[in-house]
C-alpha atoms as a PDB file:
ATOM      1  CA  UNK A   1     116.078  79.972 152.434  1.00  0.00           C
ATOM      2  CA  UNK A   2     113.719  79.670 149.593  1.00  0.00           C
ATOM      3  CA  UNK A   3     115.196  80.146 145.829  1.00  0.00           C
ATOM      4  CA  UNK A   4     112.348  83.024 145.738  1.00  0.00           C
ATOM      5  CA  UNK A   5     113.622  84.661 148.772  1.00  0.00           C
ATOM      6  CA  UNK A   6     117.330  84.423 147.619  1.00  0.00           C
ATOM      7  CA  UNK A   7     116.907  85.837 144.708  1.00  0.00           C
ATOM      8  CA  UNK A   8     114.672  88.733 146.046  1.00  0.00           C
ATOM      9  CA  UNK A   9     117.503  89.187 148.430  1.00  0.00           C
ATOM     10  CA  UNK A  10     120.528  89.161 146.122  1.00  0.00           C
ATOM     11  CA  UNK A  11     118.138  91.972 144.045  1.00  0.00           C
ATOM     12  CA  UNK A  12     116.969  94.201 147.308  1.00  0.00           C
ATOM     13  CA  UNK A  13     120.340  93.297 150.144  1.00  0.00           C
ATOM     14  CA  UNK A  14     119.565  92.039 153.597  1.00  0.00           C
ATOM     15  CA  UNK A  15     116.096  91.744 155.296  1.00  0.00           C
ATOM     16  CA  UNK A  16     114.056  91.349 158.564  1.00  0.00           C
ATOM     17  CA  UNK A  17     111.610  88.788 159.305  1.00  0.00           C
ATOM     18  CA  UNK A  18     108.208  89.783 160.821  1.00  0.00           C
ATOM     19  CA  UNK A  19     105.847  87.005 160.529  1.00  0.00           C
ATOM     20  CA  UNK A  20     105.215  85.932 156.661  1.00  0.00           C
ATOM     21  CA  UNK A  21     106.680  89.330 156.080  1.00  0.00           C
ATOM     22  CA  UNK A  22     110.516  90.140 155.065  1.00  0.00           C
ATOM     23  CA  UNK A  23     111.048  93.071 154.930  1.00  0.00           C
ATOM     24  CA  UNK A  24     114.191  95.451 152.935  1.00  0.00           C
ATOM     25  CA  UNK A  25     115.327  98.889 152.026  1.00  0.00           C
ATOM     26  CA  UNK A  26     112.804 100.316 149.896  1.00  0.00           C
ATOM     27  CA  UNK A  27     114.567 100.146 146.490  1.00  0.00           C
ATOM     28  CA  UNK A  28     111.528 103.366 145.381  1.00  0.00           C
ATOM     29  CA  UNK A  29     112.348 105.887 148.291  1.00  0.00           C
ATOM     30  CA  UNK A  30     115.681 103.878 149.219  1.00  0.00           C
ATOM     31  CA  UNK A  31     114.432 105.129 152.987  1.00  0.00           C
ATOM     32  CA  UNK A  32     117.153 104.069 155.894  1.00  0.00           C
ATOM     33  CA  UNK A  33     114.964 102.273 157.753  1.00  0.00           C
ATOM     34  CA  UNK A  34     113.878  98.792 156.389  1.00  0.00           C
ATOM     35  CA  UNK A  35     110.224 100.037 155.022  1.00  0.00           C
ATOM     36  CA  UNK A  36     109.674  97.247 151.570  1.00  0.00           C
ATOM     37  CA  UNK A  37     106.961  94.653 152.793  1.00  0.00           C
ATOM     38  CA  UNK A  38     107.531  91.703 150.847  1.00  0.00           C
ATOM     39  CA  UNK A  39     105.377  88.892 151.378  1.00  0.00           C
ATOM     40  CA  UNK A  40     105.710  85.370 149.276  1.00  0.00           C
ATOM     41  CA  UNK A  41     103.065  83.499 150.281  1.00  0.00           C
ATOM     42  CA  UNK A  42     100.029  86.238 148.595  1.00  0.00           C
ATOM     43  CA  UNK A  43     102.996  87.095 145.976  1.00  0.00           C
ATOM     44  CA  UNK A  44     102.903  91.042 147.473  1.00  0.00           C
ATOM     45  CA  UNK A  45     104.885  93.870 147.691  1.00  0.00           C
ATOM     46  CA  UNK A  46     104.359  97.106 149.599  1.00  0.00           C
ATOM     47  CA  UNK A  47     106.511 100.623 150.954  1.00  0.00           C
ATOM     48  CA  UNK A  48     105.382 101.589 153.971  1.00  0.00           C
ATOM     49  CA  UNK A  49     107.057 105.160 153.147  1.00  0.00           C
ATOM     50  CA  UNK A  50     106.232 105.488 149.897  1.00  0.00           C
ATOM     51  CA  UNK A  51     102.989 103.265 149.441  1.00  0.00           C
ATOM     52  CA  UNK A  52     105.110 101.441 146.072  1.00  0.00           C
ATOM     53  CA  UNK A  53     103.057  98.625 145.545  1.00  0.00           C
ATOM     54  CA  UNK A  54     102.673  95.985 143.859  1.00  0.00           C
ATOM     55  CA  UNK A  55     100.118  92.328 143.319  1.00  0.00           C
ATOM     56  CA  UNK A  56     103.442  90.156 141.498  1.00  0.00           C
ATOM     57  CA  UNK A  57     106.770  90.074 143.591  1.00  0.00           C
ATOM     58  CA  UNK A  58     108.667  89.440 139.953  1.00  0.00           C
ATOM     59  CA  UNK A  59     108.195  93.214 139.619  1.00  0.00           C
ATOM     60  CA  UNK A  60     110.826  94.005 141.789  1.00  0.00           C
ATOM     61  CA  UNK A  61     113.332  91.358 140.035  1.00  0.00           C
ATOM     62  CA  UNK A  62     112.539  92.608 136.664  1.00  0.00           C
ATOM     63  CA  UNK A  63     113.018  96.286 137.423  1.00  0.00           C
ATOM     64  CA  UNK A  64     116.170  96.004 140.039  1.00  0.00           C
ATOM     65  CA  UNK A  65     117.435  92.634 139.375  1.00  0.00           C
ATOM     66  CA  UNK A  66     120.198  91.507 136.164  1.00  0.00           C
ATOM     67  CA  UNK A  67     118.694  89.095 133.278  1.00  0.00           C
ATOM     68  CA  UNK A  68     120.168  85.676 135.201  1.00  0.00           C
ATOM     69  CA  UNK A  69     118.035  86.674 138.051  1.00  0.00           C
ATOM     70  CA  UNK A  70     114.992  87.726 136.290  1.00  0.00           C
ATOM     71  CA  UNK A  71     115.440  84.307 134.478  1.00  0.00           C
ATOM     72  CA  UNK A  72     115.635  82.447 137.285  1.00  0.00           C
ATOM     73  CA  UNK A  73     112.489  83.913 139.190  1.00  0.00           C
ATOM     74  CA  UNK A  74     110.452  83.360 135.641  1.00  0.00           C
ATOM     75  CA  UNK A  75     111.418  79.520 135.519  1.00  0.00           C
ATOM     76  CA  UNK A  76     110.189  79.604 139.589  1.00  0.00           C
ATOM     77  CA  UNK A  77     107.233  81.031 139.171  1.00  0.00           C
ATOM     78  CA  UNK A  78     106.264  79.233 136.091  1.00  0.00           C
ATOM     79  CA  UNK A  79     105.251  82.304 133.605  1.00  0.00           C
ATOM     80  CA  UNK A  80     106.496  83.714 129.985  1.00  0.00           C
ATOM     81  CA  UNK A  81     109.625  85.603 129.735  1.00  0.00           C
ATOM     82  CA  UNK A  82     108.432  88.482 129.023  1.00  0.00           C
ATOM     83  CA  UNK A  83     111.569  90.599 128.406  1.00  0.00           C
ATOM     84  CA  UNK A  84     111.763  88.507 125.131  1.00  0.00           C
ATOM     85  CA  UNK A  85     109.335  90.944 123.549  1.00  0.00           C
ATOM     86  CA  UNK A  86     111.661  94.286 125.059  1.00  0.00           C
ATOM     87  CA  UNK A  87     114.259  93.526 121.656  1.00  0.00           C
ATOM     88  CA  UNK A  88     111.224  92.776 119.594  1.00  0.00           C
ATOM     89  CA  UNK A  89     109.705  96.066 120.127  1.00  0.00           C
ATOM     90  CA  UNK A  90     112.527  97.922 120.650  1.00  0.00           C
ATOM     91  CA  UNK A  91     113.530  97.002 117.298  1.00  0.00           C
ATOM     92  CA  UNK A  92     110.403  97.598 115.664  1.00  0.00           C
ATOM     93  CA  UNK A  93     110.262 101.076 116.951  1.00  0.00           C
ATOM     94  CA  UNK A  94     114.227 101.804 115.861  1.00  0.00           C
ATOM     95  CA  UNK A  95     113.387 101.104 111.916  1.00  0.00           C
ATOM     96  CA  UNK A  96     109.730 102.769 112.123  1.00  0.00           C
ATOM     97  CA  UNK A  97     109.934 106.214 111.205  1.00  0.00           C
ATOM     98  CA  UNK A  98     108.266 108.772 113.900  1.00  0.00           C
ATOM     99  CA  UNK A  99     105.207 109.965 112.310  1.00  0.00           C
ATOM    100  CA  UNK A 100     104.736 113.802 111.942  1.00  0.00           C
ATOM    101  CA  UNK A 101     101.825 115.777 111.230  1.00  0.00           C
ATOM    102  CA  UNK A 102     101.177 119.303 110.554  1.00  0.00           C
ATOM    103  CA  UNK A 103      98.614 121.100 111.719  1.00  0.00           C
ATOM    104  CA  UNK A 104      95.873 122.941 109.738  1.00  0.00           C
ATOM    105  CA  UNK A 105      97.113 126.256 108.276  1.00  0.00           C
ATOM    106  CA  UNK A 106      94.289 127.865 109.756  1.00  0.00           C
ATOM    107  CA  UNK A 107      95.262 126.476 112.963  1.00  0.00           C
ATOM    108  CA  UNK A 108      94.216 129.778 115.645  1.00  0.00           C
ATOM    109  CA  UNK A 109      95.589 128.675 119.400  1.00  0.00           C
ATOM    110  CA  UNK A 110      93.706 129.322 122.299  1.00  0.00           C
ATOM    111  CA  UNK A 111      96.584 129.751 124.566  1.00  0.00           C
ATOM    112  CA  UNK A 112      97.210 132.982 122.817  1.00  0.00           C
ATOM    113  CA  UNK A 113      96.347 136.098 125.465  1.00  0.00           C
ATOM    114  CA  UNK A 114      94.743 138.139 122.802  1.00  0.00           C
ATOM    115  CA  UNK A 115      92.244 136.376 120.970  1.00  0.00           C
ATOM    116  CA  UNK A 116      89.956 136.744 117.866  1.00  0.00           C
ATOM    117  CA  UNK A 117      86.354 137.430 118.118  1.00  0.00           C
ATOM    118  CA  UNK A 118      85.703 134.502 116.431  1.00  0.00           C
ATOM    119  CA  UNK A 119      87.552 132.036 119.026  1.00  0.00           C
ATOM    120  CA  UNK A 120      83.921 133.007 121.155  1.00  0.00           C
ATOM    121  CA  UNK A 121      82.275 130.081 120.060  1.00  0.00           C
ATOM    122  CA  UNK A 122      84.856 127.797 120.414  1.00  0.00           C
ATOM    123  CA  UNK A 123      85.502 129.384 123.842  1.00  0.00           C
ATOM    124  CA  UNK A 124      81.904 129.015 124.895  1.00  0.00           C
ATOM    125  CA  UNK A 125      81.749 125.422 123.524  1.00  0.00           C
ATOM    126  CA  UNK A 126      84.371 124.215 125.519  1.00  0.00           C
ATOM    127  CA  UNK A 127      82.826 126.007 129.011  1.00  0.00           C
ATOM    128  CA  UNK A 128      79.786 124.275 128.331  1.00  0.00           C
ATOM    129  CA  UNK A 129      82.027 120.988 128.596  1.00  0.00           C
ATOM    130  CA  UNK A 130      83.471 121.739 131.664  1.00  0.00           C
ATOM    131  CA  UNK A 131      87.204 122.891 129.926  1.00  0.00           C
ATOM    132  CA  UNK A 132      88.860 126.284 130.817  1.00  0.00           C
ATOM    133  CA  UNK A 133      91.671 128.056 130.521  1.00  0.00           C
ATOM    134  CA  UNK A 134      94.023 125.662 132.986  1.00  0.00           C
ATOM    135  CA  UNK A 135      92.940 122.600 130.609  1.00  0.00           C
ATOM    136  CA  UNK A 136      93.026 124.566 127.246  1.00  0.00           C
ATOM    137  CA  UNK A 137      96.973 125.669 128.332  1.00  0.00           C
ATOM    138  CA  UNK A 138      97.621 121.954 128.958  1.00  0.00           C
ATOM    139  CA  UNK A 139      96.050 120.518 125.781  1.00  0.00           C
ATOM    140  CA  UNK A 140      97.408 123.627 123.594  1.00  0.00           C
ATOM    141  CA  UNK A 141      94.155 123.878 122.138  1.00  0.00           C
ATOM    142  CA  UNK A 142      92.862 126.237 119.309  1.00  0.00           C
ATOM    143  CA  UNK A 143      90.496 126.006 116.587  1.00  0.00           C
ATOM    144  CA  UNK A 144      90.129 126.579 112.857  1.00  0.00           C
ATOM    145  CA  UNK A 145      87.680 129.573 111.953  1.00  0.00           C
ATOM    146  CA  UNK A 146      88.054 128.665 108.177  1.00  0.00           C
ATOM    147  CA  UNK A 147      89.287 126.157 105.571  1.00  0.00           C
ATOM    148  CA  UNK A 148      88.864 122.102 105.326  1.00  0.00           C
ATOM    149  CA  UNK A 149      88.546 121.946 109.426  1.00  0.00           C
ATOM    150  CA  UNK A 150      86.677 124.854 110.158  1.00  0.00           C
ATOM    151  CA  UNK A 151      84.304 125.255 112.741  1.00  0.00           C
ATOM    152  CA  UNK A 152      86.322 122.742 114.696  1.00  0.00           C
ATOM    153  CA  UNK A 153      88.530 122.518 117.876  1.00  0.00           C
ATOM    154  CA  UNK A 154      91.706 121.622 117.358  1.00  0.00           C
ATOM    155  CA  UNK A 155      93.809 119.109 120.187  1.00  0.00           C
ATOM    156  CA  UNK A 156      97.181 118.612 119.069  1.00  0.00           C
ATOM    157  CA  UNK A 157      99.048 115.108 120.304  1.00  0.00           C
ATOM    158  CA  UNK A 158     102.856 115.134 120.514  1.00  0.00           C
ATOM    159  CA  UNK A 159     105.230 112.664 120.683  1.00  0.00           C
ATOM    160  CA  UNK A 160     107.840 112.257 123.010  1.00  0.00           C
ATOM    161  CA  UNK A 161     110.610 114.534 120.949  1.00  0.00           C
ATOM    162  CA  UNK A 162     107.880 117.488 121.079  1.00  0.00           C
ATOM    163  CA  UNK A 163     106.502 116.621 117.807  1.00  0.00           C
ATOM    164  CA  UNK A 164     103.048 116.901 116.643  1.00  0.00           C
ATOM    165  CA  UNK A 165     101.832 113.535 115.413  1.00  0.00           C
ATOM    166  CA  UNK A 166      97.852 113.828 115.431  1.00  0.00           C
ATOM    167  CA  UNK A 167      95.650 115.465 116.220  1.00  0.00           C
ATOM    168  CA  UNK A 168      91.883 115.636 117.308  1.00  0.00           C
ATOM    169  CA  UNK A 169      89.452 118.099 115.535  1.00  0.00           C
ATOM    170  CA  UNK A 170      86.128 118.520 116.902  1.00  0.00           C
ATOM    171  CA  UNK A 171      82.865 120.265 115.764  1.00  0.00           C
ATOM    172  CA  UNK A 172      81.722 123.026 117.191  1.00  0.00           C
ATOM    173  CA  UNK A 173      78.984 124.447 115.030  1.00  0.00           C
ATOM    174  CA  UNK A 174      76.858 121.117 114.654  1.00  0.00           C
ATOM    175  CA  UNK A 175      78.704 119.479 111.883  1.00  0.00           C
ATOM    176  CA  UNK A 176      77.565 116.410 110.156  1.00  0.00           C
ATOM    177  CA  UNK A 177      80.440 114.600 111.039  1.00  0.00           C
ATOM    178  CA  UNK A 178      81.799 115.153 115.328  1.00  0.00           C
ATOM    179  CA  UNK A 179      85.034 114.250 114.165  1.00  0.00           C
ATOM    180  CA  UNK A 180      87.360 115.250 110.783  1.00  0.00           C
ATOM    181  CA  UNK A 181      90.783 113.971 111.961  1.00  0.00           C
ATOM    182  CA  UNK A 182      94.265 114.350 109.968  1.00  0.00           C
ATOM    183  CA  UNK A 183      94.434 111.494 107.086  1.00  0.00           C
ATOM    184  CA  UNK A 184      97.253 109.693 108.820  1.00  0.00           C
ATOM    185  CA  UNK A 185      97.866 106.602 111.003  1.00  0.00           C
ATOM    186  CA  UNK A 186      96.665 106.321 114.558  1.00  0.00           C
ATOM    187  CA  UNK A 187      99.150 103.894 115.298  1.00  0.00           C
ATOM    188  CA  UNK A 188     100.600 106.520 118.276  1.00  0.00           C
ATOM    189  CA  UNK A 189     100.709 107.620 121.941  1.00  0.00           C
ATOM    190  CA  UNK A 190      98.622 110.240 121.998  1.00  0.00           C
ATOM    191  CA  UNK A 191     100.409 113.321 124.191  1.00  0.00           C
ATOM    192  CA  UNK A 192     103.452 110.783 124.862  1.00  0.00           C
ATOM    193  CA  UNK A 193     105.412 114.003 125.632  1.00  0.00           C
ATOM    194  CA  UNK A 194     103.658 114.091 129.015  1.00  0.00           C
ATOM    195  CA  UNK A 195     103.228 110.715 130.005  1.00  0.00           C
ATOM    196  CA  UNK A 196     104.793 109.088 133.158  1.00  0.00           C
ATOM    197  CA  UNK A 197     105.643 105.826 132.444  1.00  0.00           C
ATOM    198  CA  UNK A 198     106.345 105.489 136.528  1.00  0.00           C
ATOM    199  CA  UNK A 199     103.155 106.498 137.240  1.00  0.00           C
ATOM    200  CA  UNK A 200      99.550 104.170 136.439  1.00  0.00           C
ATOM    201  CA  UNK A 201      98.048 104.629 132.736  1.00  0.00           C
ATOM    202  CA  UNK A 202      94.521 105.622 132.476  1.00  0.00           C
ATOM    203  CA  UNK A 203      92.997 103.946 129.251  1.00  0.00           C
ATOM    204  CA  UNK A 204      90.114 105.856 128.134  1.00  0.00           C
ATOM    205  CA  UNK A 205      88.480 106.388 124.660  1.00  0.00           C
ATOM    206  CA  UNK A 206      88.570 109.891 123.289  1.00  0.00           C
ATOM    207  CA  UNK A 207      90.621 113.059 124.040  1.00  0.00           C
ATOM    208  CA  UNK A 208      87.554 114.518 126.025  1.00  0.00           C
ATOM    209  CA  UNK A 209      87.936 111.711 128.546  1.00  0.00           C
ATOM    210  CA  UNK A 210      91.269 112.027 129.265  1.00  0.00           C
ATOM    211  CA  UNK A 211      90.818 115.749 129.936  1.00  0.00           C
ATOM    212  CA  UNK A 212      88.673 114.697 132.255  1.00  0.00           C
ATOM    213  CA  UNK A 213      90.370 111.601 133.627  1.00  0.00           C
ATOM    214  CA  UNK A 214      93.792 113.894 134.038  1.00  0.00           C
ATOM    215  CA  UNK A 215      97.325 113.478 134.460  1.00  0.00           C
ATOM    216  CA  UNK A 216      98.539 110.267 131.921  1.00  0.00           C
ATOM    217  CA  UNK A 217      95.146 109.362 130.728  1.00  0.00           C
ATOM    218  CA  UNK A 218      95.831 108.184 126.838  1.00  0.00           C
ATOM    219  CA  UNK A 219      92.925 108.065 124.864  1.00  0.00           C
ATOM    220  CA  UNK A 220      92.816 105.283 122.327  1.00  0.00           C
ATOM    221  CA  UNK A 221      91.454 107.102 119.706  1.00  0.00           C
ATOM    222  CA  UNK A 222      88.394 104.101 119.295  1.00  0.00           C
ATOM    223  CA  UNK A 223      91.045 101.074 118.288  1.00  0.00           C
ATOM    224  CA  UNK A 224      91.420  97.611 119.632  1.00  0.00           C
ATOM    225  CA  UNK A 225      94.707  97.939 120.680  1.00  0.00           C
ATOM    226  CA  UNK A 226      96.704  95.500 119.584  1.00  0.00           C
ATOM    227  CA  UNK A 227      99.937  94.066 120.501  1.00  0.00           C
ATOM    228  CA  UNK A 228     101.837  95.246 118.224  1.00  0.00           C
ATOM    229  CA  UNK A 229     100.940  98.749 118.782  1.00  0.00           C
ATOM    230  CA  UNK A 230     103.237 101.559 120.238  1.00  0.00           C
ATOM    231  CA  UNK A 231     101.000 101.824 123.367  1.00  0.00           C
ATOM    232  CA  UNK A 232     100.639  98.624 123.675  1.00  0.00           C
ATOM    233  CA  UNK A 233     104.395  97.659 123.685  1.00  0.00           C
ATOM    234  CA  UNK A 234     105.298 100.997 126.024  1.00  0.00           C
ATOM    235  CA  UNK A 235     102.949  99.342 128.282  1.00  0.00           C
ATOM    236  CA  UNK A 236     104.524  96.459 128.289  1.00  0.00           C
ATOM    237  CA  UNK A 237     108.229  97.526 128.252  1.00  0.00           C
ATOM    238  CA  UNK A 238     107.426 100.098 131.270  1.00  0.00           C
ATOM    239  CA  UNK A 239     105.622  97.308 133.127  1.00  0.00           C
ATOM    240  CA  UNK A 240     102.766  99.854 133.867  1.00  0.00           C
ATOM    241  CA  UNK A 241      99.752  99.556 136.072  1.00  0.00           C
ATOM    242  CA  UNK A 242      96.534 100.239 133.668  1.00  0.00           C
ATOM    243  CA  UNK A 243      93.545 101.243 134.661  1.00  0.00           C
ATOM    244  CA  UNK A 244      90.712 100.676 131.854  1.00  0.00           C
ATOM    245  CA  UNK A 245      87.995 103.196 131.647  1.00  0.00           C
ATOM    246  CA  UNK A 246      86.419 102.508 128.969  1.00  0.00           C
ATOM    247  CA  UNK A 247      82.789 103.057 127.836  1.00  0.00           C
ATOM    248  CA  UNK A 248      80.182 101.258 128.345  1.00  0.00           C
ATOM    249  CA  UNK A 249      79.525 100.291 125.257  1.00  0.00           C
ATOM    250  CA  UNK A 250      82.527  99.469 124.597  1.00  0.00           C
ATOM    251  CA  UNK A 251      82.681  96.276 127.262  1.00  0.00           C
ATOM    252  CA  UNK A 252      83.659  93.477 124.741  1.00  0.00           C
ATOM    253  CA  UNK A 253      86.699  95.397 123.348  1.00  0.00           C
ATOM    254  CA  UNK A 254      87.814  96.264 127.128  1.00  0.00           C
ATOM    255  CA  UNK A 255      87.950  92.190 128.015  1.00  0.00           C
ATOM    256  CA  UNK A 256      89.919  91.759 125.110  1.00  0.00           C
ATOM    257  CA  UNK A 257      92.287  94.478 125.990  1.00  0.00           C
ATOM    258  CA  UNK A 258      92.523  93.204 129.954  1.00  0.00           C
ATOM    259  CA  UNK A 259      92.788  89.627 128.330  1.00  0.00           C
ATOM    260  CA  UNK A 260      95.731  90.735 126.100  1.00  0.00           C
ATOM    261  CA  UNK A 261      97.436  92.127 129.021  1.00  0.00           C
ATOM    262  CA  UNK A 262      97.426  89.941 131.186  1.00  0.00           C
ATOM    263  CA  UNK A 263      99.518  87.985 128.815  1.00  0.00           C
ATOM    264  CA  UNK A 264     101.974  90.566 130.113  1.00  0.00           C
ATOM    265  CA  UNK A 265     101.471  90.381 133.781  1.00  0.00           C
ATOM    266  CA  UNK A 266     100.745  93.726 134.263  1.00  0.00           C
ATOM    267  CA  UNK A 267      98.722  94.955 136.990  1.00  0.00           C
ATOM    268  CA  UNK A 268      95.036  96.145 135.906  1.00  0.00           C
ATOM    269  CA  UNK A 269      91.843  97.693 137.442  1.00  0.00           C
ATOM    270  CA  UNK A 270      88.762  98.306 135.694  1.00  0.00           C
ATOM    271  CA  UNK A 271      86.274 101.355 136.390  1.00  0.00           C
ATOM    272  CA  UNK A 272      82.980 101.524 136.749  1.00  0.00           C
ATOM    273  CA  UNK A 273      81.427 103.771 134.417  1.00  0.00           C
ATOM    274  CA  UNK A 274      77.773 102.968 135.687  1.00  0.00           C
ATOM    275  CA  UNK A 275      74.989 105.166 133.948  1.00  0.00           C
ATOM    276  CA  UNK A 276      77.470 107.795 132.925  1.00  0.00           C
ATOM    277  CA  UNK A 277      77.967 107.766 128.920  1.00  0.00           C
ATOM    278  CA  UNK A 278      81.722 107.837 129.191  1.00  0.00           C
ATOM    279  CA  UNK A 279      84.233 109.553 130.992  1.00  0.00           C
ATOM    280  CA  UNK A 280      83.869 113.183 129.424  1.00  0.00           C
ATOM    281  CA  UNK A 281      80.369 113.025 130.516  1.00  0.00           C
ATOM    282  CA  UNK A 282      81.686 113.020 134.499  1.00  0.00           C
ATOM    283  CA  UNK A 283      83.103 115.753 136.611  1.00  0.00           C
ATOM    284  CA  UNK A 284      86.688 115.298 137.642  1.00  0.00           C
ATOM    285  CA  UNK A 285      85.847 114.863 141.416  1.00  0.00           C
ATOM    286  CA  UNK A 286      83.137 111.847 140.207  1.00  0.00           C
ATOM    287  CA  UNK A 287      85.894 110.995 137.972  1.00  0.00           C
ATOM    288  CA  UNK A 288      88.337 110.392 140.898  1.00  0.00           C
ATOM    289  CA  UNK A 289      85.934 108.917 143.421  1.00  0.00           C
ATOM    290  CA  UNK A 290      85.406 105.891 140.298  1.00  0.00           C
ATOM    291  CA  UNK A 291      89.150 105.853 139.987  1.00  0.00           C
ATOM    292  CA  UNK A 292      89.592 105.206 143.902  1.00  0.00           C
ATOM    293  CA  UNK A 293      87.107 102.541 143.405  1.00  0.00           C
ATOM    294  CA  UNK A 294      88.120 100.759 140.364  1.00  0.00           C
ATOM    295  CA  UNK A 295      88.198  96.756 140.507  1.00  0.00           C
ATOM    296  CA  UNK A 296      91.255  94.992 140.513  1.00  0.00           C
ATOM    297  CA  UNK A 297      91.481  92.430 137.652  1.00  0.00           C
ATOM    298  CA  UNK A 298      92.870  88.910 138.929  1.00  0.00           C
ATOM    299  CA  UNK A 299      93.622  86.482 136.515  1.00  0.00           C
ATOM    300  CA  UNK A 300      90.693  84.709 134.966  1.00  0.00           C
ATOM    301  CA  UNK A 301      88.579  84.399 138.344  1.00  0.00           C
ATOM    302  CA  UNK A 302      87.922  88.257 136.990  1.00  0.00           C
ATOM    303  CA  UNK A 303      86.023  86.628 133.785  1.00  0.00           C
ATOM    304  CA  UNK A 304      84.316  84.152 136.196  1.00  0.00           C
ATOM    305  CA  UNK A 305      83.291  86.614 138.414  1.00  0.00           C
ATOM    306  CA  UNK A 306      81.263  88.427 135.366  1.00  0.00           C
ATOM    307  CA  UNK A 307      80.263  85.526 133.900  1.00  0.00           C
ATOM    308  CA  UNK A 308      78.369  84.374 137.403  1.00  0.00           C
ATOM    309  CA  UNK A 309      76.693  87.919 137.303  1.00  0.00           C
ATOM    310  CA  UNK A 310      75.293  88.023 134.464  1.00  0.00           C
ATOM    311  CA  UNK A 311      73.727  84.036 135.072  1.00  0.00           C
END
């Protein structure tokens, strides 16, 4: 037995051999039946009950298996220890103080049943952008009909103790400026109260996109993100898959983002946009039909690949 396949099997119990495949109880679905694919020569996992997944069979030690054998599997397979970084951040987030932010004190919600007759507007500019009542619920939207933000919607982000700690405010009316957003840090997770850190992370630019893109789509609010943000590191912590759906025009900041994580072995797939402006400019069905299609990012032969494309 190899020292890969030991340690998978002290982490997962027993196995069958079929071929180049072993395979074990399904430590997702735990089904009775022996259902986990695991295959070391392409370095692949798969469920065939519950379609877990997965392009880097060190996934399954770090999430099931102790520290000695997630050790042991990183000096095998020759990569970083990356659950160095889990006390690093872990720490950084235990002496940073949650950010809080209140919202405007003109602040109307459009969740309410009975609404004023000045919410029309707002009402009619978010139909004309494909949003209704299902997404405005979701979001908690509302808008300010007076004051420093008025003439604005209003999408409130809270953290993951139910606390509002941004929040989006968006013209309506043909402002000068689209955007007049809280003077605070943006240094969060927007919505982090409904994110799914089991479940793949859509990456996506503004708020507007992610209503579109749907369930744990996190806009990132037009920064770089960097390493040391709180995305970044949940990311990284979680182990979650990414997919990056970011504009067009925003290609150089989306290699440096897949570059940066594939520092942390996470799995990635990039969509593409094609002639759409961004993601808020698609329907939710073309949406999902780019999201089916998305590429999967392998190492640096995904860099070669665009770099004989473009020759």
């Amino acid at each position: 037995m190899n020292n890969k396949l030991k340690i998978v099997t002290d982490v997962l119990g027993s196995y069958r051999r079929a071929g180049d495949e072993y395979l074990y109880t399904c430590p997702f679905c735990k089904h009775h039946k022996k259902k986990m694919s695991v295959n070391f020569s392409i370095n692949s996992f798969k469920c065939w009950v519950c379609d877990a997944r997965g392009k880097n069979i060190y996934r399954l030690v770090r999430k099931f298996g102790n520290y000695q054998q997630r050790q042991k599997y990183l000096e095998l397979q020759g990569r970083l220890d990356l659950t160095e970084f889990d006390d690093i951040f872990n720490e950084l987030n235990d002496v940073e103080e949650k950010q809080r932010v209140d919202l405007p004190p003109e602040f109307v919600s459009l969740c309410n049943k009975h609404l004023p007759l000045k919410s029309q507007t707002a009402l009619e500019y978010l139909r004309g952008r494909g949003i209704g009542k299902g997404e405005i619920l979701k979001w908690k939207m509302g808008f300010c009909p007076k004051g420093k933000y008025a003439g604005r919607i209003i999408i409130p982000s809270f953290n993951n103790n139910g606390d509002c700690n941004y929040f989006i405010a968006r013209t309506y009316v043909g402002n000068y400026r689209r955007y007049l957003n809280p003077p605070c840090g943006r240094d969060i997770i927007f919505n982090e109260l409904n994110v799914d850190w089991d479940e793949p992370i859509i990456l996506v630019e503004g708020v507007f996109d992610a209503i579109v893109a749907g369930d744990n789509a996190i806009p990132i609010l037009g920064s770089t993100l960097r390493e040391e943000s709180k995305l970044f590191q949940a990311m990284a912590i979680h182990d979650t898959p990414v997919y990056i759906a970011l504009d067009p025009d925003a290609e150089k900041k989306a290699h440096w983002i897949i570059r940066s994580l594939m520092k942390y072995d996470l799995e990635i797939k990039k969509l593409n946009i094609g002639s759409y402006e961004d993601i808020g400019s698609m329907s939710p069905e073309v949406f999902q039909k780019r999201l089916e299609n998305a590429e999967e990012v392998e190492g640096d032969l995904y860099f070669l690949e665009k770099q004989l494309r473009n020759l």
